[in-house]
C-alpha atoms as a PDB file:
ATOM      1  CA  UNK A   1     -81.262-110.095 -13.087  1.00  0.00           C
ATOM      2  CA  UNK A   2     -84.496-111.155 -14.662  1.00  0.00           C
ATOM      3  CA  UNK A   3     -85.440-110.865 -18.352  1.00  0.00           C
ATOM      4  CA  UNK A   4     -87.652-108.701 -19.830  1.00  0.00           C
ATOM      5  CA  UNK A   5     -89.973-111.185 -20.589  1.00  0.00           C
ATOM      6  CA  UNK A   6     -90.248-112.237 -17.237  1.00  0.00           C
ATOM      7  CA  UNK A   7     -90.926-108.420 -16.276  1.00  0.00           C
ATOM      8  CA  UNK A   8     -93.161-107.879 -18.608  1.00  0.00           C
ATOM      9  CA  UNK A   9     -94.875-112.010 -17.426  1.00  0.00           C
ATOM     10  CA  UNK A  10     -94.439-110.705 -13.406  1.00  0.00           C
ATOM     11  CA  UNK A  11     -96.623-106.977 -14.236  1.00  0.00           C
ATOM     12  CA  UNK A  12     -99.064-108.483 -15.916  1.00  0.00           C
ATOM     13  CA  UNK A  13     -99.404-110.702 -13.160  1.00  0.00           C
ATOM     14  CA  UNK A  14     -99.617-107.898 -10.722  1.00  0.00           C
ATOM     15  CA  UNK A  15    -102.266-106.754 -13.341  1.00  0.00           C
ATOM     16  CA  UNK A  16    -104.351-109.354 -13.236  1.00  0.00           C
ATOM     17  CA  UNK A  17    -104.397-109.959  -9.574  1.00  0.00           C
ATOM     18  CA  UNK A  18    -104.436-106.689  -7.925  1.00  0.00           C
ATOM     19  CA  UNK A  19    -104.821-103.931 -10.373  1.00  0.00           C
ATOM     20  CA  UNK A  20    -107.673-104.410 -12.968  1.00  0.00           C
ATOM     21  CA  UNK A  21    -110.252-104.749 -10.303  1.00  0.00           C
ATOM     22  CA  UNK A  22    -109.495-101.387  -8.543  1.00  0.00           C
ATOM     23  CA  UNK A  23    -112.210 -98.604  -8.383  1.00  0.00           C
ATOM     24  CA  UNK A  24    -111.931 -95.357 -11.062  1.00  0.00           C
ATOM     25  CA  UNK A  25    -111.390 -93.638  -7.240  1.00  0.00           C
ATOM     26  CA  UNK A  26    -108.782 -96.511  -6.150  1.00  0.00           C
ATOM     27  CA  UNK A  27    -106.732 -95.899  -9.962  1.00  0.00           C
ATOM     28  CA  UNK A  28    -107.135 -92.352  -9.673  1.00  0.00           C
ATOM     29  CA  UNK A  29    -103.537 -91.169  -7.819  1.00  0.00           C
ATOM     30  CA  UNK A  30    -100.196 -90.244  -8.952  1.00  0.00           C
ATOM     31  CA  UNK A  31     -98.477 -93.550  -8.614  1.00  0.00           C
ATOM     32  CA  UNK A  32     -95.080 -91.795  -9.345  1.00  0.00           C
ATOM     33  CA  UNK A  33     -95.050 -89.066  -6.562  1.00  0.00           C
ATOM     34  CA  UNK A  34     -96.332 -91.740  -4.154  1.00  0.00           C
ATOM     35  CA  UNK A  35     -93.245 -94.082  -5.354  1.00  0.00           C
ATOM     36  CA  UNK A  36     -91.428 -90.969  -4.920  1.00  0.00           C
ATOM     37  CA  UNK A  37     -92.952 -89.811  -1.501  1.00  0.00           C
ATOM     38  CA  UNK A  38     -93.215 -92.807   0.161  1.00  0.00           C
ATOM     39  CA  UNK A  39     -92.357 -95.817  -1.906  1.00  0.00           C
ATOM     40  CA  UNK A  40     -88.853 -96.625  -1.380  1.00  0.00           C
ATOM     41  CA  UNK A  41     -88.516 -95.499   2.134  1.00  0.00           C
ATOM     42  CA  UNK A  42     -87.966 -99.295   3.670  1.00  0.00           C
ATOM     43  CA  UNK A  43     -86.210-100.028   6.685  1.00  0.00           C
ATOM     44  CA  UNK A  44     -85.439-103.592   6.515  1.00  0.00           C
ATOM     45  CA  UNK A  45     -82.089-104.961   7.405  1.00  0.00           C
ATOM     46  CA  UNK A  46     -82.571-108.237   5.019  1.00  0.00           C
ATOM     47  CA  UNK A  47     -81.352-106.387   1.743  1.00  0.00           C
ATOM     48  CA  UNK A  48     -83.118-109.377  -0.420  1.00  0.00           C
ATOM     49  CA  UNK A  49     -86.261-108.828   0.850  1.00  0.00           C
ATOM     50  CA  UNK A  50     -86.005-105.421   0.542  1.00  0.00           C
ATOM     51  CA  UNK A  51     -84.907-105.599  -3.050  1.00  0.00           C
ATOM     52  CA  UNK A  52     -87.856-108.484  -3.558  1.00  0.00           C
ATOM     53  CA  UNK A  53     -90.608-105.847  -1.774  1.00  0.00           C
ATOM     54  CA  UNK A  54     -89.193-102.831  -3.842  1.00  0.00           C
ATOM     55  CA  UNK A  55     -89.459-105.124  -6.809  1.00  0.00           C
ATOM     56  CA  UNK A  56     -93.130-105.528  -6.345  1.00  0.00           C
ATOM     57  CA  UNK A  57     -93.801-102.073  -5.495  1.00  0.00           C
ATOM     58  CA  UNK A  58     -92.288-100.711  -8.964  1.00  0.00           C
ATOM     59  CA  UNK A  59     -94.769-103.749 -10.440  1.00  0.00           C
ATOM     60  CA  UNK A  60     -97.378-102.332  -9.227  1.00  0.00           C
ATOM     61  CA  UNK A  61     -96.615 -98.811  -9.956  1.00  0.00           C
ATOM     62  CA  UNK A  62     -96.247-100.206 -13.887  1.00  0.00           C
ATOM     63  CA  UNK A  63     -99.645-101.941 -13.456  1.00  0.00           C
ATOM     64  CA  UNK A  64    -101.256 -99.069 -12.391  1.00  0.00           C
ATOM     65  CA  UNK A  65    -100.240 -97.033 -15.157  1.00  0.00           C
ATOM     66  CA  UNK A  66    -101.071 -99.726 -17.736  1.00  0.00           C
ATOM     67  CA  UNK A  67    -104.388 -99.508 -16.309  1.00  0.00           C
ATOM     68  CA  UNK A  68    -104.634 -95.989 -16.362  1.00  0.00           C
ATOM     69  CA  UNK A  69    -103.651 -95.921 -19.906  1.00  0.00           C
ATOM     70  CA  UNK A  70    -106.294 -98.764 -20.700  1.00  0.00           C
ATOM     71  CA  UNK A  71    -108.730 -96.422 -18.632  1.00  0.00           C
ATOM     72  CA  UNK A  72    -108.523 -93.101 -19.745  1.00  0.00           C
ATOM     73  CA  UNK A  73    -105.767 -93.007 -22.091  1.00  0.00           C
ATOM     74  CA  UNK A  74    -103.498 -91.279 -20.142  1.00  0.00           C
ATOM     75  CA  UNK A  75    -101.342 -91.471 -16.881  1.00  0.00           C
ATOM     76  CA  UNK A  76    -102.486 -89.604 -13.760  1.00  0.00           C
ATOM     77  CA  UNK A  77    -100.609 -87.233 -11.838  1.00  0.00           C
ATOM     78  CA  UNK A  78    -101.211 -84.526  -9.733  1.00  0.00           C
ATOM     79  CA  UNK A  79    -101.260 -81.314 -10.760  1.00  0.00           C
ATOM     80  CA  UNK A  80     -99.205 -78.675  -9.214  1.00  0.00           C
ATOM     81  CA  UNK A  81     -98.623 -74.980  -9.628  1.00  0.00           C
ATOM     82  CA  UNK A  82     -95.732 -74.451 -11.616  1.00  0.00           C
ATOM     83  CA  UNK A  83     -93.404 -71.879 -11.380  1.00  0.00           C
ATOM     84  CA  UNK A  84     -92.571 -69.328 -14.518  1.00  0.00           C
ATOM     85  CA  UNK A  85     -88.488 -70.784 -15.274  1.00  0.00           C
ATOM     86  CA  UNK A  86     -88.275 -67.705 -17.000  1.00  0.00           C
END
């Protein structure tokens, strides 16, 4: 289990090298619903390097809303048509 200084050392990391550089068009997507779509579906029989690749993945999900944030203040995600609960 790592700390959470070395989470908070490993996504600004991810930050620095593959984040901060991205286009407005590249930073513009709803990081969450594409973790949520597509980001955990890994079919790997090695459970460590799953766990290590789903690691990075959530890193760079946190980097890209960091970024977002330093951006344009706010997080980006998709809007949908919701439905009245009432």
């Amino acid at each position: 289990m790592k700390s959470i200084k070395d989470i908070f050392t490993d996504t600004m990391n991810t930050w620095k090298d593959y984040v901060r550089e991205l286009s407005d068009d590249e930073l513009k997507q709803d990081r969450s619903e594409w973790m949520k779509a597509y980001g955990r579906d890994i079919e790997n029989d090695i459970n460590s390097q799953k766990d290590r690749f789903i690691y990075h993945q959530e890193l760079y999900t946190i980097a890209i809303e960091i970024e977002q944030l330093n951006r344009w203040g706010l997080i980006y995600y998709k809007k949908d048509k919701k439905k009245s609960i009432v």
